[in-house]
N, C-alpha and C. Protein backbone atom coordinates (compact mmCIF):
# COMPACT_ATOMS: atom_id res chain seq x y z
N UNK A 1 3.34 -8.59 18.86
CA UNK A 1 2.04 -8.07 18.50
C UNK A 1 2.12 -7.05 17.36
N UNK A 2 3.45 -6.84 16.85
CA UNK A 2 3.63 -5.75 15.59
C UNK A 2 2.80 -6.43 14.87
N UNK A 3 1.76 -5.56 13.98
CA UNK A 3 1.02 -5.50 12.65
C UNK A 3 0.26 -7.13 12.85
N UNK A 4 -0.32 -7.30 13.74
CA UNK A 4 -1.36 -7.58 13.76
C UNK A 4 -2.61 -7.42 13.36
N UNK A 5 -3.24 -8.38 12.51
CA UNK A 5 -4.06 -8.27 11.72
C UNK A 5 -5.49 -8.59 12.06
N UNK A 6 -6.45 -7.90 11.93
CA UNK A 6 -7.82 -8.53 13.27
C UNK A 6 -8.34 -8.22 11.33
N UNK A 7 -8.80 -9.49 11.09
CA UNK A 7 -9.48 -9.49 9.48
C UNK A 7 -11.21 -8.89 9.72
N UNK A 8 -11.42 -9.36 11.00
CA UNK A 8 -13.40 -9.09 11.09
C UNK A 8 -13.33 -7.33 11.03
N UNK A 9 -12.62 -6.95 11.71
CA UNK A 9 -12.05 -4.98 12.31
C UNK A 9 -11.92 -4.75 10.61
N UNK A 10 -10.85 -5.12 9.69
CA UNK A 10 -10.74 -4.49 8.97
C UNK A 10 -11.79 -4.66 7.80
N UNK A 11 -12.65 -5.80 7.72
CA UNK A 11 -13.66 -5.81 7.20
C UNK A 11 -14.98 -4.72 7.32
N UNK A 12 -15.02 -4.89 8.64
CA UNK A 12 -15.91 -3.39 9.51
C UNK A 12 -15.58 -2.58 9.06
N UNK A 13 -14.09 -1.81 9.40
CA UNK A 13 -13.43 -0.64 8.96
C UNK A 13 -14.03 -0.22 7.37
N UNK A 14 -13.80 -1.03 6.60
CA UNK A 14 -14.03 -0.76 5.36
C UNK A 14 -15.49 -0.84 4.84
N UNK A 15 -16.29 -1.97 5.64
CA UNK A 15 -17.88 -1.25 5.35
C UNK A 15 -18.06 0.00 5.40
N UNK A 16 -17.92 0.61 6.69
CA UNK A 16 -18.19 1.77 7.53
C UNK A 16 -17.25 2.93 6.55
N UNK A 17 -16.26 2.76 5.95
CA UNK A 17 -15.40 3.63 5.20
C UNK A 17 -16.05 3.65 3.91
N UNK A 18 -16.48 2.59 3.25
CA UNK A 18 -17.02 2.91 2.05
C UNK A 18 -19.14 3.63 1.74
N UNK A 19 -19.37 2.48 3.09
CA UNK A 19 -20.85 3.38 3.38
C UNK A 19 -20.42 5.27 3.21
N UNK A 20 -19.36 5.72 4.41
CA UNK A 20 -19.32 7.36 4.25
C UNK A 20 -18.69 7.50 2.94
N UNK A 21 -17.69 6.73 1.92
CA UNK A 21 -17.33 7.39 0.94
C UNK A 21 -18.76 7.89 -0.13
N UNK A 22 -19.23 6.42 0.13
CA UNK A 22 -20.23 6.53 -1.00
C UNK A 22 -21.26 7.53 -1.18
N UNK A 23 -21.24 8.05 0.46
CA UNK A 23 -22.17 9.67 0.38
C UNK A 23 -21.47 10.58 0.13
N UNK A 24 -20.33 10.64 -0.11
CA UNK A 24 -19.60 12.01 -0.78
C UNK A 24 -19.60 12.40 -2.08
N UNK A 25 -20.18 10.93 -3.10
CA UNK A 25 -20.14 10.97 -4.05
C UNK A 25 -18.77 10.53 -4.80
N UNK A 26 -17.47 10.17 -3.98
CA UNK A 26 -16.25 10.61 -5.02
C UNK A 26 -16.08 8.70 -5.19
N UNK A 27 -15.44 8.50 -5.79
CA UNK A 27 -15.06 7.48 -6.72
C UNK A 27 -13.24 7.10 -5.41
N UNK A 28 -13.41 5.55 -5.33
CA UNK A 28 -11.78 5.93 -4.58
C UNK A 28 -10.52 6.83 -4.90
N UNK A 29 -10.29 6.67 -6.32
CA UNK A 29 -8.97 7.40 -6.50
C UNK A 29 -9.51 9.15 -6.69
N UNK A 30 -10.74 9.51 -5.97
CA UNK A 30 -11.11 10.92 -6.24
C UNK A 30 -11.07 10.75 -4.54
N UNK A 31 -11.17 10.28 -3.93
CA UNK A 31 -10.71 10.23 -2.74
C UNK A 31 -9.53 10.14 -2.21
N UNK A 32 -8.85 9.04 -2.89
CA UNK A 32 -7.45 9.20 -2.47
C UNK A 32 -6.63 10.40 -2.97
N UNK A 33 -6.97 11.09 -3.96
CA UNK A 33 -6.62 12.22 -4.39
C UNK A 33 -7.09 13.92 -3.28
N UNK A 34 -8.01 13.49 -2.73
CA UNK A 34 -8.35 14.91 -2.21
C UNK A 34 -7.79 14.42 -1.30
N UNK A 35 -7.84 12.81 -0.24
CA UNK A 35 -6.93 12.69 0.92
C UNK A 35 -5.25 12.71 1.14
N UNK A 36 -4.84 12.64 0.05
CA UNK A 36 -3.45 12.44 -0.21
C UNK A 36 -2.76 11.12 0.24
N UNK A 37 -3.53 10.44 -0.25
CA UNK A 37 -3.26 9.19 0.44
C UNK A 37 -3.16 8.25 -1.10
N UNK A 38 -2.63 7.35 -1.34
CA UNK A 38 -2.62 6.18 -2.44
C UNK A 38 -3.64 6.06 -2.74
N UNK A 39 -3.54 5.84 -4.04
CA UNK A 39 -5.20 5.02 -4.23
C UNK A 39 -5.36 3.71 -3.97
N UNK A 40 -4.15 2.57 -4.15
CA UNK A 40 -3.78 1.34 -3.59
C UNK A 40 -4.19 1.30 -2.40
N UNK A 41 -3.95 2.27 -1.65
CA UNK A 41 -4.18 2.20 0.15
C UNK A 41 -5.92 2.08 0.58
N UNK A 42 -6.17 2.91 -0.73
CA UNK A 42 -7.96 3.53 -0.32
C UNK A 42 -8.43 2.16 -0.97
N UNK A 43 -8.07 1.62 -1.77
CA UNK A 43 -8.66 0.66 -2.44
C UNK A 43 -9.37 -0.51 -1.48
N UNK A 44 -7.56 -1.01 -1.10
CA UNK A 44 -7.64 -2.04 0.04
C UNK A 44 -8.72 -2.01 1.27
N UNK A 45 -8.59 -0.28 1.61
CA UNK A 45 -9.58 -0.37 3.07
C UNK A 45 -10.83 -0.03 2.88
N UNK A 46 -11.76 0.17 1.41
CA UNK A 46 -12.27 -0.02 0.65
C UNK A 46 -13.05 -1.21 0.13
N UNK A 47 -12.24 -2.25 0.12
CA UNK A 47 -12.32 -3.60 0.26
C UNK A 47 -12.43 -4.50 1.46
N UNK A 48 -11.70 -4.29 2.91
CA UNK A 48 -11.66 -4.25 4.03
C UNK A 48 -10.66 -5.07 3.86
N UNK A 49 -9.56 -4.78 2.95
CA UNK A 49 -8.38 -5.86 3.19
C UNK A 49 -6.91 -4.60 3.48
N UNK A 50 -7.70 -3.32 4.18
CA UNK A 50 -6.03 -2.52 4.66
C UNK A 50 -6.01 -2.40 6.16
N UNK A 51 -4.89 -2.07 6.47
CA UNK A 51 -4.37 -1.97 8.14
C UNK A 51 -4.19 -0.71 8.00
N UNK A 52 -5.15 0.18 8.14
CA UNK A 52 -4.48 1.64 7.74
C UNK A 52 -4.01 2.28 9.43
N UNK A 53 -2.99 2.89 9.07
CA UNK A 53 -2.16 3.61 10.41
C UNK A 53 -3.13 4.78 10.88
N UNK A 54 -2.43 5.05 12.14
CA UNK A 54 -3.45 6.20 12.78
C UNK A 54 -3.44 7.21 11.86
N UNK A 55 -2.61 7.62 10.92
CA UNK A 55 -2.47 9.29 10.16
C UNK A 55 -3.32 8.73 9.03
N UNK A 56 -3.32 7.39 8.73
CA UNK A 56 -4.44 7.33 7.51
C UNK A 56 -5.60 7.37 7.86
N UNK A 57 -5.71 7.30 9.06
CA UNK A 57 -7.47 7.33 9.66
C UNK A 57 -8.33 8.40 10.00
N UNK A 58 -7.02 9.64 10.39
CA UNK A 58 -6.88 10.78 10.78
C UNK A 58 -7.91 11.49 9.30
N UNK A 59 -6.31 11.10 8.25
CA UNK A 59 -6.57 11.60 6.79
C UNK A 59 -8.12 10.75 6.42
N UNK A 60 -8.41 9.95 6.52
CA UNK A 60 -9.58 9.74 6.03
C UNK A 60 -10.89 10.28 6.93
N UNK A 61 -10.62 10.93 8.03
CA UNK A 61 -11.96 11.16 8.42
C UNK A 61 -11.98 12.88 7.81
N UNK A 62 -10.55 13.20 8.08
CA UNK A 62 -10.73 14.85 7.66
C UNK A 62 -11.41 14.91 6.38
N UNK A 63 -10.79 14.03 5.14
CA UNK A 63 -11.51 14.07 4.09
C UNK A 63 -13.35 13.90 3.85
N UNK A 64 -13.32 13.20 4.85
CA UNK A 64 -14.71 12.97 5.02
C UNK A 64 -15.87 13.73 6.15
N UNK A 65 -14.94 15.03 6.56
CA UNK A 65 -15.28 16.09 7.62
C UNK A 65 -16.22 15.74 8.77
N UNK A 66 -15.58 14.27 9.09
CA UNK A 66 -15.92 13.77 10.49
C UNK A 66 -14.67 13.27 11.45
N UNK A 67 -15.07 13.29 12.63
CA UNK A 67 -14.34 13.17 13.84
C UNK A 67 -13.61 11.83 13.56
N UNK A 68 -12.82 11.31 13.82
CA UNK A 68 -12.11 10.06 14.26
C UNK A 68 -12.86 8.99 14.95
N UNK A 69 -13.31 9.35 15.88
CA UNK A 69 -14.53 8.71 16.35
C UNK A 69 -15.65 8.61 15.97
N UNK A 70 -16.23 9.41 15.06
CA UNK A 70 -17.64 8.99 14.41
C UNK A 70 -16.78 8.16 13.16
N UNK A 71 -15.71 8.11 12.87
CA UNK A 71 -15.70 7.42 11.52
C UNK A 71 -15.05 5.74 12.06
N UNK A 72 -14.96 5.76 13.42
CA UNK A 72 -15.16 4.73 14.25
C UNK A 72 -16.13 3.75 14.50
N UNK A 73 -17.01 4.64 14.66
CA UNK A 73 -18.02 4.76 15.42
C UNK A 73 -19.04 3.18 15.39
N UNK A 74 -18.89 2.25 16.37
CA UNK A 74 -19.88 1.13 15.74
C UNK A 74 -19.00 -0.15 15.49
N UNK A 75 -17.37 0.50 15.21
CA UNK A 75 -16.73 -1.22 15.10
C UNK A 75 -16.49 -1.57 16.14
């Protein structure tokens, strides 16, 4: 079951990730820059084509100064 890929989840994931980016105003690589995260990485889940790990999910909600679970929230 390593890196298992659920394509509908990461499609979701990345609606729901780019709906909150897009109210921050920042552009991905102005995101991946304040998250410290790749911009390759932000791109993909962005697109809904990344598997991002728990610390990237972590890092993307802090950047986006919501809970883990609201940036969940709905898939």
């Amino acid at each position: 079951m390593i890196g298992v890929k659920d394509e509908e989840l990461s499609k979701a994931f990345g609606r729901r990730f780019r709906e909150l980016r897009l109210q921050t105003g920042m552009s991905t690589r102005e995101f991946a820059d304040t998250a410290g995260i790749s911009h390759a990485q932000i791109y993909n889940i962005d697109n809904g084509k990344g598997n991002p790990t728990l610390g990237t999910i972590k890092a993307v909600a802090r950047t986006l100064n919501i809970s883990v679970s609201e940036l969940l929230h709905g898939l």
